[in-house]
N, C-alpha and C. Protein backbone atom coordinates (compact mmCIF):
# COMPACT_ATOMS: atom_id res chain seq x y z
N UNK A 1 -35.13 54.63 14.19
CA UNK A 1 -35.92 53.43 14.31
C UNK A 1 -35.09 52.21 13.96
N UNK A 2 -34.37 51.74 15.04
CA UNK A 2 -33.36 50.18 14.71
C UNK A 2 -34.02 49.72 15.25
N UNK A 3 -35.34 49.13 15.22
CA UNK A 3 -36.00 47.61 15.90
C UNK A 3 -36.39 46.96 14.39
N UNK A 4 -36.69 45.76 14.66
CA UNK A 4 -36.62 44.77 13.67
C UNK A 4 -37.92 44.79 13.08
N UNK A 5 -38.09 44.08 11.81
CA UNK A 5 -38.88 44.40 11.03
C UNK A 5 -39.48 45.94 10.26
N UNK A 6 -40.60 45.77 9.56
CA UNK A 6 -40.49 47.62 8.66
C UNK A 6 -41.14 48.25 9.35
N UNK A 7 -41.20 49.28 9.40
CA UNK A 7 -41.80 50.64 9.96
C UNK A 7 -43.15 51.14 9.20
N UNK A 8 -43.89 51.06 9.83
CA UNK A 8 -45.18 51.60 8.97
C UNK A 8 -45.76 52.95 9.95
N UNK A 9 -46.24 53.53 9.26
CA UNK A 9 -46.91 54.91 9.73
C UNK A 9 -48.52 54.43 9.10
N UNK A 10 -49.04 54.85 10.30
CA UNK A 10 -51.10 55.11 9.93
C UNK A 10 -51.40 56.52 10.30
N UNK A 11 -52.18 57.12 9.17
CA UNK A 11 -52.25 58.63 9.27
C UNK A 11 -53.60 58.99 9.36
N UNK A 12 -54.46 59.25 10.07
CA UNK A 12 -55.68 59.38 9.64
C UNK A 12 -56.46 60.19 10.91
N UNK A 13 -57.43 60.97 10.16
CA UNK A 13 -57.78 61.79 11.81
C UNK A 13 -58.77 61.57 12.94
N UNK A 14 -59.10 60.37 12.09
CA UNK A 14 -59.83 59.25 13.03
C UNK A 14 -59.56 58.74 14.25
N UNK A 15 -59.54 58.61 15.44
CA UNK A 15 -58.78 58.14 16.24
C UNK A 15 -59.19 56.48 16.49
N UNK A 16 -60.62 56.25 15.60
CA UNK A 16 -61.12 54.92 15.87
C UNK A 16 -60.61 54.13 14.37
N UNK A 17 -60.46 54.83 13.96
CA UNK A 17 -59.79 54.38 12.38
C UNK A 17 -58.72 53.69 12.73
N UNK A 18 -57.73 54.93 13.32
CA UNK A 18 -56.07 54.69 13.75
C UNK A 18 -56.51 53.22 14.21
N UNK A 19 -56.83 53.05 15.50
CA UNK A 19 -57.12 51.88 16.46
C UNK A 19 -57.39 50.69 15.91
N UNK A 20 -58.26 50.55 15.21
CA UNK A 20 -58.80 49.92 14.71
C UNK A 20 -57.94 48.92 13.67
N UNK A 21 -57.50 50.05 12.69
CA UNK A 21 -56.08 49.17 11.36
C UNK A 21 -55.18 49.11 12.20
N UNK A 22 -54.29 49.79 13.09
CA UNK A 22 -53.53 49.66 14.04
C UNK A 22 -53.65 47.65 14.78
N UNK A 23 -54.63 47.41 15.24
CA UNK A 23 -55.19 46.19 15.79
C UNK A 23 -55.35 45.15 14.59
N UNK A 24 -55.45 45.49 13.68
CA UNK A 24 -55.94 44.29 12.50
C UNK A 24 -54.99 44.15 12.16
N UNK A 25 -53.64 45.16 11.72
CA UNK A 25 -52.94 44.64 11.25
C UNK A 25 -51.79 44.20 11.87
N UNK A 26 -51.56 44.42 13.23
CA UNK A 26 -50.69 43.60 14.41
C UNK A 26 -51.36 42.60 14.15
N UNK A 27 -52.17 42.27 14.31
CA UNK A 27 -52.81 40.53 14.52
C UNK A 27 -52.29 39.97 13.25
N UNK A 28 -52.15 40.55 11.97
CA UNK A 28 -51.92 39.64 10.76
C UNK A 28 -50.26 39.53 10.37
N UNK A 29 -49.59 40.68 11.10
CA UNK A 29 -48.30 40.45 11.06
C UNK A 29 -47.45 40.57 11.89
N UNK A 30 -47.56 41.09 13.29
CA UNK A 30 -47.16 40.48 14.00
C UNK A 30 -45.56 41.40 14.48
N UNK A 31 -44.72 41.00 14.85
CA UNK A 31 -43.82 41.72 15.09
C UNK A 31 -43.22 41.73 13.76
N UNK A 32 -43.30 41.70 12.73
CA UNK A 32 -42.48 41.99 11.51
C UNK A 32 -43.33 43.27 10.91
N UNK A 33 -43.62 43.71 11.63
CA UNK A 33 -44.08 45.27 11.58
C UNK A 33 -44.17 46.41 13.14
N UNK A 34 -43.47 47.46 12.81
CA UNK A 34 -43.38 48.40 13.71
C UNK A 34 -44.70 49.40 13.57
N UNK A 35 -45.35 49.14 13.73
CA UNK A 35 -46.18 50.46 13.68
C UNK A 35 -46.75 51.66 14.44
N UNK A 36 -46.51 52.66 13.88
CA UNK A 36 -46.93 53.95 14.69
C UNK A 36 -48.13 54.72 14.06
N UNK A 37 -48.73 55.46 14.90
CA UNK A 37 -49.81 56.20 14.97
C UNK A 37 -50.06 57.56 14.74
N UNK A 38 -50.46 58.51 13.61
CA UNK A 38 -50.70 59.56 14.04
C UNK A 38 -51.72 60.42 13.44
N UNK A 39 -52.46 61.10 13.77
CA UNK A 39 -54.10 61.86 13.49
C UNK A 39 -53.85 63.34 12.49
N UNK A 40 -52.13 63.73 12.50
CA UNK A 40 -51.88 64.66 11.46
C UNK A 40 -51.16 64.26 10.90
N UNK A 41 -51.16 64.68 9.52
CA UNK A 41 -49.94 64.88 8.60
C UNK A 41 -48.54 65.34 9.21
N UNK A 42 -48.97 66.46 9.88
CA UNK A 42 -47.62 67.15 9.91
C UNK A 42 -46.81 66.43 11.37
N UNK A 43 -47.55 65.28 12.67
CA UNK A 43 -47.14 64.68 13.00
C UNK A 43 -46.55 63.76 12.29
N UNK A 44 -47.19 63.20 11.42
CA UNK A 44 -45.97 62.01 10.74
C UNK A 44 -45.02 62.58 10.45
N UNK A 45 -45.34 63.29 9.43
CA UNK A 45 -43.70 64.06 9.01
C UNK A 45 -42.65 64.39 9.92
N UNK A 46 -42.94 64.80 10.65
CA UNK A 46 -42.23 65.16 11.75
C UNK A 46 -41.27 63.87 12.30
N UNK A 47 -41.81 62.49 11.94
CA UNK A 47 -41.30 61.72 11.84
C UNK A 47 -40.61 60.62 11.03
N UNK A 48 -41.22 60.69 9.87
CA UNK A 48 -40.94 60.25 8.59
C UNK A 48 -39.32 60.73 8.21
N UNK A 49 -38.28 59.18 7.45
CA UNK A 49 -37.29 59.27 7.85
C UNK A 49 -36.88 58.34 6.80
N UNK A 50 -35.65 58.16 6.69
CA UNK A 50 -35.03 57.09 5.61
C UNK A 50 -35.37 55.41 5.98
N UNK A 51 -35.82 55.21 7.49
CA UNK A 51 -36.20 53.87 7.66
C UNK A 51 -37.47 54.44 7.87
N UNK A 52 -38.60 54.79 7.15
CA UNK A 52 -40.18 54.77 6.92
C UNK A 52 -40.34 54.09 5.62
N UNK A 53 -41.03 53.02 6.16
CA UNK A 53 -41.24 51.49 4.87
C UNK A 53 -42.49 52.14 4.10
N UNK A 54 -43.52 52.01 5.15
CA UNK A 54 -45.12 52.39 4.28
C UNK A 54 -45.72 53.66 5.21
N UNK A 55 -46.44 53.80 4.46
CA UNK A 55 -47.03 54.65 5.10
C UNK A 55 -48.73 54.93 4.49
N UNK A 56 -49.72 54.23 5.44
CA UNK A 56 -50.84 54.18 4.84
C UNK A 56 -51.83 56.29 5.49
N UNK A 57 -52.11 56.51 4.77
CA UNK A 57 -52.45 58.14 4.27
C UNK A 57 -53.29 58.22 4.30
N UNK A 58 -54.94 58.81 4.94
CA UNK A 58 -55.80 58.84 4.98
C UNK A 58 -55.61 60.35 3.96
N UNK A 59 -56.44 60.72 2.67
CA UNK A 59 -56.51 61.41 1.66
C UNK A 59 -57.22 62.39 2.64
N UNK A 60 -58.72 62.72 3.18
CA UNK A 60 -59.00 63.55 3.80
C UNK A 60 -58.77 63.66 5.59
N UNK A 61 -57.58 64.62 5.59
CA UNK A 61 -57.41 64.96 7.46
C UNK A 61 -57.81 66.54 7.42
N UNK A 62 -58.06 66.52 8.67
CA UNK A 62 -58.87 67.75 9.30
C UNK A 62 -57.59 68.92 8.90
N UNK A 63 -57.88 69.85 8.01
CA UNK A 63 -57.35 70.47 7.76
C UNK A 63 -56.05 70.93 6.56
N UNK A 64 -55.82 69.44 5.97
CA UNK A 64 -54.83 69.07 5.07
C UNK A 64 -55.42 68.34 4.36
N UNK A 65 -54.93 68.13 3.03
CA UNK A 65 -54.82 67.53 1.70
C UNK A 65 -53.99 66.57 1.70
N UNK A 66 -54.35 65.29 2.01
CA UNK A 66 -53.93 63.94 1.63
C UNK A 66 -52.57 63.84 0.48
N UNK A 67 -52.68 64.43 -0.73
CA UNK A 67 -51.94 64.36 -1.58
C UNK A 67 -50.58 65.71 -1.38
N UNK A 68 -50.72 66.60 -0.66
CA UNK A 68 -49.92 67.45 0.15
C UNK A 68 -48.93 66.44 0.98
N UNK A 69 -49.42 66.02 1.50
CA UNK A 69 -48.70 65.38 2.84
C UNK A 69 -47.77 64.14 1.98
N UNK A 70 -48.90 63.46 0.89
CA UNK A 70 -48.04 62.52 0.13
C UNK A 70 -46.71 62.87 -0.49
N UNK A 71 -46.81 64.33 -0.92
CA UNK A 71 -45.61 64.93 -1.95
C UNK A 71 -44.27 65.09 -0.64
N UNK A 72 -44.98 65.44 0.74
CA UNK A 72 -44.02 65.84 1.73
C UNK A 72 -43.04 64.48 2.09
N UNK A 73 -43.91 63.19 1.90
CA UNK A 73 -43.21 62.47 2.75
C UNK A 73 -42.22 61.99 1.47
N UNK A 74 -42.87 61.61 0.40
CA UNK A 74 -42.01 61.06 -0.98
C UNK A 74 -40.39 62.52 -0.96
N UNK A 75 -40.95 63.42 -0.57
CA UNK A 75 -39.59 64.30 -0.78
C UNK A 75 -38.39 63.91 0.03
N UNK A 76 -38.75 63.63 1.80
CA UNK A 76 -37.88 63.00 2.70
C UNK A 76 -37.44 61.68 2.27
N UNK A 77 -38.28 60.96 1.57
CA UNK A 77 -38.07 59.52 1.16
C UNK A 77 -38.47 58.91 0.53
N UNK A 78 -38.19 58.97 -0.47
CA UNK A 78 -39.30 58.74 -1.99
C UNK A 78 -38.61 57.18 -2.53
N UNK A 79 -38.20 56.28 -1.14
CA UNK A 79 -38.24 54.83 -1.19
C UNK A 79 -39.75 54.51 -0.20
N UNK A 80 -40.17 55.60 0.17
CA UNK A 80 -41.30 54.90 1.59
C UNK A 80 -42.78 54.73 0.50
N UNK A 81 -43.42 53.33 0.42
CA UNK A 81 -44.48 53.03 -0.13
C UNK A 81 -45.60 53.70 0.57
N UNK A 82 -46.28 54.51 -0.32
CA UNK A 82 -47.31 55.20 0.35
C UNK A 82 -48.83 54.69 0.16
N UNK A 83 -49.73 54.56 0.36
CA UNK A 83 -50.97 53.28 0.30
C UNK A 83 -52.40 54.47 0.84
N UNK A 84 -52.48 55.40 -0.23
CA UNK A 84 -53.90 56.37 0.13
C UNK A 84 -54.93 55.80 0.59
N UNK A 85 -55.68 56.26 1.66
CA UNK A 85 -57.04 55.92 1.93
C UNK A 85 -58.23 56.46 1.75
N UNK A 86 -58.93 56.76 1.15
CA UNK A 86 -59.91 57.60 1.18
C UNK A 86 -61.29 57.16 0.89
N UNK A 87 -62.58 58.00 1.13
CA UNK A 87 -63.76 57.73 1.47
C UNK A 87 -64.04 58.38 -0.24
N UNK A 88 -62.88 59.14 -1.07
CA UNK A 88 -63.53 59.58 -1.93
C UNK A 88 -63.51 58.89 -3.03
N UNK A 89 -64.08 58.39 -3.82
CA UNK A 89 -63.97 57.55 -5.30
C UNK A 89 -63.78 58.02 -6.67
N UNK A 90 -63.47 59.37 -6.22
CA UNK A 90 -63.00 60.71 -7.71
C UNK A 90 -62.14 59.88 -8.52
N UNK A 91 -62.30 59.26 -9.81
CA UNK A 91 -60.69 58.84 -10.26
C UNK A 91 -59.56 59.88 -10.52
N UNK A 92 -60.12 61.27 -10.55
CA UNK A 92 -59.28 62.27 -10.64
C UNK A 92 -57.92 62.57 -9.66
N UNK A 93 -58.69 62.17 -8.31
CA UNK A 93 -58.21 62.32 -6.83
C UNK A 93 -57.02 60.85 -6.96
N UNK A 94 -57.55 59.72 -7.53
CA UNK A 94 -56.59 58.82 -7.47
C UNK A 94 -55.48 59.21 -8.08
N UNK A 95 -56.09 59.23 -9.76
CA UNK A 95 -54.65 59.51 -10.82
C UNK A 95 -53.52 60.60 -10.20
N UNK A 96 -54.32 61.57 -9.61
CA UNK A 96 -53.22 62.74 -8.65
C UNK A 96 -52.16 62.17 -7.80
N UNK A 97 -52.89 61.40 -6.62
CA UNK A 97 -52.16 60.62 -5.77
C UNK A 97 -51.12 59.55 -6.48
N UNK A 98 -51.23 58.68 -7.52
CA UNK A 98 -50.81 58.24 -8.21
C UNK A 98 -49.55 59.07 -8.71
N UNK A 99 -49.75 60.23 -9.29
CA UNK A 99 -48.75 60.96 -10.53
C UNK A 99 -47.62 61.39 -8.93
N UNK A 100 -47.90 61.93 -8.17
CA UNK A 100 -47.54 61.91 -6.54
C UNK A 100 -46.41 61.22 -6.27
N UNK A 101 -46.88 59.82 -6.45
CA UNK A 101 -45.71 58.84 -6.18
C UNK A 101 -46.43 57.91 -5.19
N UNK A 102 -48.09 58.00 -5.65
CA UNK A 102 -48.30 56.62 -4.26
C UNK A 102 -48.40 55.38 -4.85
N UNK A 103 -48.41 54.50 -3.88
CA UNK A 103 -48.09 53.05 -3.94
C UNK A 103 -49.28 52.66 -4.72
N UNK A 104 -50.58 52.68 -4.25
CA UNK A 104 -51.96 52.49 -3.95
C UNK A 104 -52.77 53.45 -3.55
N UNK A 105 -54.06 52.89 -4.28
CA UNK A 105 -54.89 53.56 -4.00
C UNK A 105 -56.44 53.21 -2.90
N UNK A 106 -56.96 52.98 -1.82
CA UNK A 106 -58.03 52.07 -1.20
C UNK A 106 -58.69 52.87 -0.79
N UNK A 107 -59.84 52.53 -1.51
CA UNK A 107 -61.67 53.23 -1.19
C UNK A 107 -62.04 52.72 0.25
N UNK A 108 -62.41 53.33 1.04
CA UNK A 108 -62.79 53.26 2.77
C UNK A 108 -64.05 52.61 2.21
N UNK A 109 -63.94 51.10 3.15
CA UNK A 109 -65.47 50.44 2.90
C UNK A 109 -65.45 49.12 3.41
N UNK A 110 -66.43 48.13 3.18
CA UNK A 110 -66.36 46.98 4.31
C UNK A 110 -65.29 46.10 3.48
N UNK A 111 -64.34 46.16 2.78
CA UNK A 111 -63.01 45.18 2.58
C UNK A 111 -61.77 45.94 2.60
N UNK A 112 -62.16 47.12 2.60
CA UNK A 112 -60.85 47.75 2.86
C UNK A 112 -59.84 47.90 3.61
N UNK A 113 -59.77 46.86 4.95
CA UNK A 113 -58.80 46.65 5.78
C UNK A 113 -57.98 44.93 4.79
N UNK A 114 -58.77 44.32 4.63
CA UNK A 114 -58.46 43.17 3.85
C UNK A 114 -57.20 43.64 2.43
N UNK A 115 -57.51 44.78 2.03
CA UNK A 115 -56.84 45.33 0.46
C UNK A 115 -55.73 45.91 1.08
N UNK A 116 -55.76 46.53 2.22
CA UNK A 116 -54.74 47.07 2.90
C UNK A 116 -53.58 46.09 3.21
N UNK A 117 -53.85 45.08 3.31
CA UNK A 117 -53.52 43.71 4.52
C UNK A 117 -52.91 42.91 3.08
N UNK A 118 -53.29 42.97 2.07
CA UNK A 118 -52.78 42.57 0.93
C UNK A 118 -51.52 43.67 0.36
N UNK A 119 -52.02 44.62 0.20
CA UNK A 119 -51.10 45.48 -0.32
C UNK A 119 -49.50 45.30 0.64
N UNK A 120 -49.63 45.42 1.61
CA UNK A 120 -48.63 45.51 2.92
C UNK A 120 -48.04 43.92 2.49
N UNK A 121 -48.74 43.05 2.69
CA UNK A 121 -48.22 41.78 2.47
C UNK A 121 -47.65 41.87 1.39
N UNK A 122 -47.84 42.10 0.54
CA UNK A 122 -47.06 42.03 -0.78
C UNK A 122 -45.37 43.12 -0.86
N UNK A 123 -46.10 43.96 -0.22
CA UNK A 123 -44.59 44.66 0.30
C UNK A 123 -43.57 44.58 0.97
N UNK A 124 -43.92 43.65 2.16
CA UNK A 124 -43.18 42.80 3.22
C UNK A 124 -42.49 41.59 2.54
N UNK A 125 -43.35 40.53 1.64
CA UNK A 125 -42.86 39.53 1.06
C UNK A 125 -42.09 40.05 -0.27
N UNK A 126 -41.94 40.66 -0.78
CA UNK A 126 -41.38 41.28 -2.09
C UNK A 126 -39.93 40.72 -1.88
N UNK A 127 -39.39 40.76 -1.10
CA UNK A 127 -37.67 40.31 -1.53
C UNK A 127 -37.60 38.95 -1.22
N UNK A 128 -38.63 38.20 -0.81
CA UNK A 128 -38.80 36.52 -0.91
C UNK A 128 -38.97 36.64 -2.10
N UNK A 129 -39.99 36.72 -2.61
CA UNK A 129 -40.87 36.63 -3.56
C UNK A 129 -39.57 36.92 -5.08
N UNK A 130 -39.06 38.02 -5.22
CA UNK A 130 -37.70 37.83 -5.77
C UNK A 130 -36.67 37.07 -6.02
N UNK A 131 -36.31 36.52 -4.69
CA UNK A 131 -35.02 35.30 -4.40
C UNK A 131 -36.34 34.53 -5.25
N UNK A 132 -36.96 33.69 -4.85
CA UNK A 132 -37.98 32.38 -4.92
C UNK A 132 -37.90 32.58 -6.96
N UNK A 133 -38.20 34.22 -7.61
CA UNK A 133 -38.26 33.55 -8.49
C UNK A 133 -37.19 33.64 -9.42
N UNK A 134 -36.25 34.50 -9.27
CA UNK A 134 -35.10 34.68 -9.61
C UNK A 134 -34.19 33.89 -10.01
N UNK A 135 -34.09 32.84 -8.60
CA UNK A 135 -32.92 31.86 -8.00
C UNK A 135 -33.31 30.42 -8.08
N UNK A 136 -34.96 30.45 -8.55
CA UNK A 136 -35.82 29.24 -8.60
C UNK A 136 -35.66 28.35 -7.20
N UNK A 137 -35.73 28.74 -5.90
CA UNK A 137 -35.61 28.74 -4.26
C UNK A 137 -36.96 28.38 -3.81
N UNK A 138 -36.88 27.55 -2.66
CA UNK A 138 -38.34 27.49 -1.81
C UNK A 138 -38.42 28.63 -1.32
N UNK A 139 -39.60 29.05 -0.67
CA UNK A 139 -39.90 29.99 0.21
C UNK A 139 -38.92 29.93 1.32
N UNK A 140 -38.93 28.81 1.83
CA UNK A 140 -37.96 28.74 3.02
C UNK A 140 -36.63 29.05 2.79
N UNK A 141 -35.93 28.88 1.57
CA UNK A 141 -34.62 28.48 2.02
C UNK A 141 -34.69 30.17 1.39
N UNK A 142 -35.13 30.69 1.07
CA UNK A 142 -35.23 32.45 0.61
C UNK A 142 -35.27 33.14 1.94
N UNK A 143 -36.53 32.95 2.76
CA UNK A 143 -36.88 33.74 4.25
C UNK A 143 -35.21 32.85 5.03
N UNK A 144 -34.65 31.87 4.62
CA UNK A 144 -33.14 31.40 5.85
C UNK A 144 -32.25 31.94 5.02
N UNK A 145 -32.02 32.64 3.93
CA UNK A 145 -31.11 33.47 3.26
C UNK A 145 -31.17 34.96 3.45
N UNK A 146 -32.39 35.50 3.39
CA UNK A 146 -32.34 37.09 3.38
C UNK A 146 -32.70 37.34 5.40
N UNK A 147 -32.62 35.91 6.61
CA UNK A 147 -32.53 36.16 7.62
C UNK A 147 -30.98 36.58 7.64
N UNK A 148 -30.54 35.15 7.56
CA UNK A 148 -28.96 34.65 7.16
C UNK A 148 -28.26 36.46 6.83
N UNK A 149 -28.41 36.55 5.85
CA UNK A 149 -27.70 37.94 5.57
C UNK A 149 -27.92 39.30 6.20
N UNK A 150 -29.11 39.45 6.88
CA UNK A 150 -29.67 40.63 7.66
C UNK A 150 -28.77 40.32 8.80
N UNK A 151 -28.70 38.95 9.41
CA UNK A 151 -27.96 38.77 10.58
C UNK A 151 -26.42 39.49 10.27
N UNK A 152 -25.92 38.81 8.77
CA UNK A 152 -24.27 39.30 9.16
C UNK A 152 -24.19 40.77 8.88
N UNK A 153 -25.20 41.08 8.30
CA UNK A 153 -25.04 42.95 7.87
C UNK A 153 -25.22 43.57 9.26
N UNK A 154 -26.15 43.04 10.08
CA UNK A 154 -26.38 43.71 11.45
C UNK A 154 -24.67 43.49 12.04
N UNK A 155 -24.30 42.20 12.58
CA UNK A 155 -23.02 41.66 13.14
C UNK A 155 -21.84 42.52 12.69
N UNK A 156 -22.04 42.80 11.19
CA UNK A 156 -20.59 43.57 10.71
C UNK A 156 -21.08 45.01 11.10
N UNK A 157 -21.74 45.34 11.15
CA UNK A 157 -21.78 46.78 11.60
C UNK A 157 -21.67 46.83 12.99
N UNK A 158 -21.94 46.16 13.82
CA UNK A 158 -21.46 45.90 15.49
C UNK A 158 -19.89 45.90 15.47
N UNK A 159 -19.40 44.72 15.05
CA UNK A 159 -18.54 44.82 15.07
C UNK A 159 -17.43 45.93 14.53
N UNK A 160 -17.77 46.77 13.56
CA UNK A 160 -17.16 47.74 12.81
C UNK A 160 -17.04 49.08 13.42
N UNK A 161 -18.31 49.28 13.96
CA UNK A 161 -18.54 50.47 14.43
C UNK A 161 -19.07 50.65 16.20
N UNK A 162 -18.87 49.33 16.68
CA UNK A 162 -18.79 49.91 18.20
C UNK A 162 -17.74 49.19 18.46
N UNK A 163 -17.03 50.41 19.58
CA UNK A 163 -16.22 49.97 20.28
C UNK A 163 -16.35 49.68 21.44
N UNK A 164 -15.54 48.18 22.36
CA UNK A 164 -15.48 48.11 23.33
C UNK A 164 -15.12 48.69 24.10
């Protein structure tokens, strides 16, 4: 996955679910998110990889354990933020997912695309949000520094490693 911006995975066995956060959250971010689709666990995995940013987890899929699939993907890449979804409100079921290695935890309900849309945002902006307070930087001149440098890290690896 070399296209620009992070990679997110939606897991859920919903297919109107998928669609649905799939659509809300293109509209709120736009091409600075890649996102893909899939109704099993063991499809994601199958894809899940050292460039998998987030990965939002529906806790109950037809046939699998939410927190199963969580331990699978943290093993391939236990940098990928994982963001549970579930309809269940057990705090037991959270603290699990939690001890797991997930990011978050979001109860399925009428704001729960909104908490999602926050969580993600906050994960996307995190290395602004760093420079800005670190370096004491505007927003801007942070998002024309960490462009600035993505550009020459891309350029030196062109140049380094293909040949004409």
């Amino acid at each position: 996955m070399n296209t620009p911006g992070m990679n997110l995975f939606i897991v859920d066995d919903n297919a109107l679910m998928l669609t649905g956060l799939r659509n809300y959250l293109e509209q709120r971010f736009g091409t600075s998110l890649n996102i893909s689709t899939f109704l099993t666990g063991e499809s994601a995995l199958r894809k899940v990889d050292a460039d998998t940013n987030i990965v939002i987890l529906d806790y109950f899929l037809e046939g699998e354990n939410g927190n199963d699939v969580l331990t699978s993907i943290k093993r391939i890449n236990s940098k990928t933020e994982v963001i549970m979804l579930s309809s269940n409100e057990d705090m037991g079921i959270a603290i699990e997912s939690f001890r797991k290695g997930a990011s978050d935890y979001v109860i399925k309900g009428e704001n729960s695309w909104k908490k999602i849309t926050s969580i993600v945002y906050n994960i996307v902006a995190y290395p602004v949000r760093v420079l800005m307070k670190e370096f004491k930087i505007s927003k801007y001149l942070a998002v024309f520094l960490l462009t600035f440098l993505s550009v020459g890290i891309a350029v030196f690896f062109v140049l380094r490693y293909v040949h004409w």
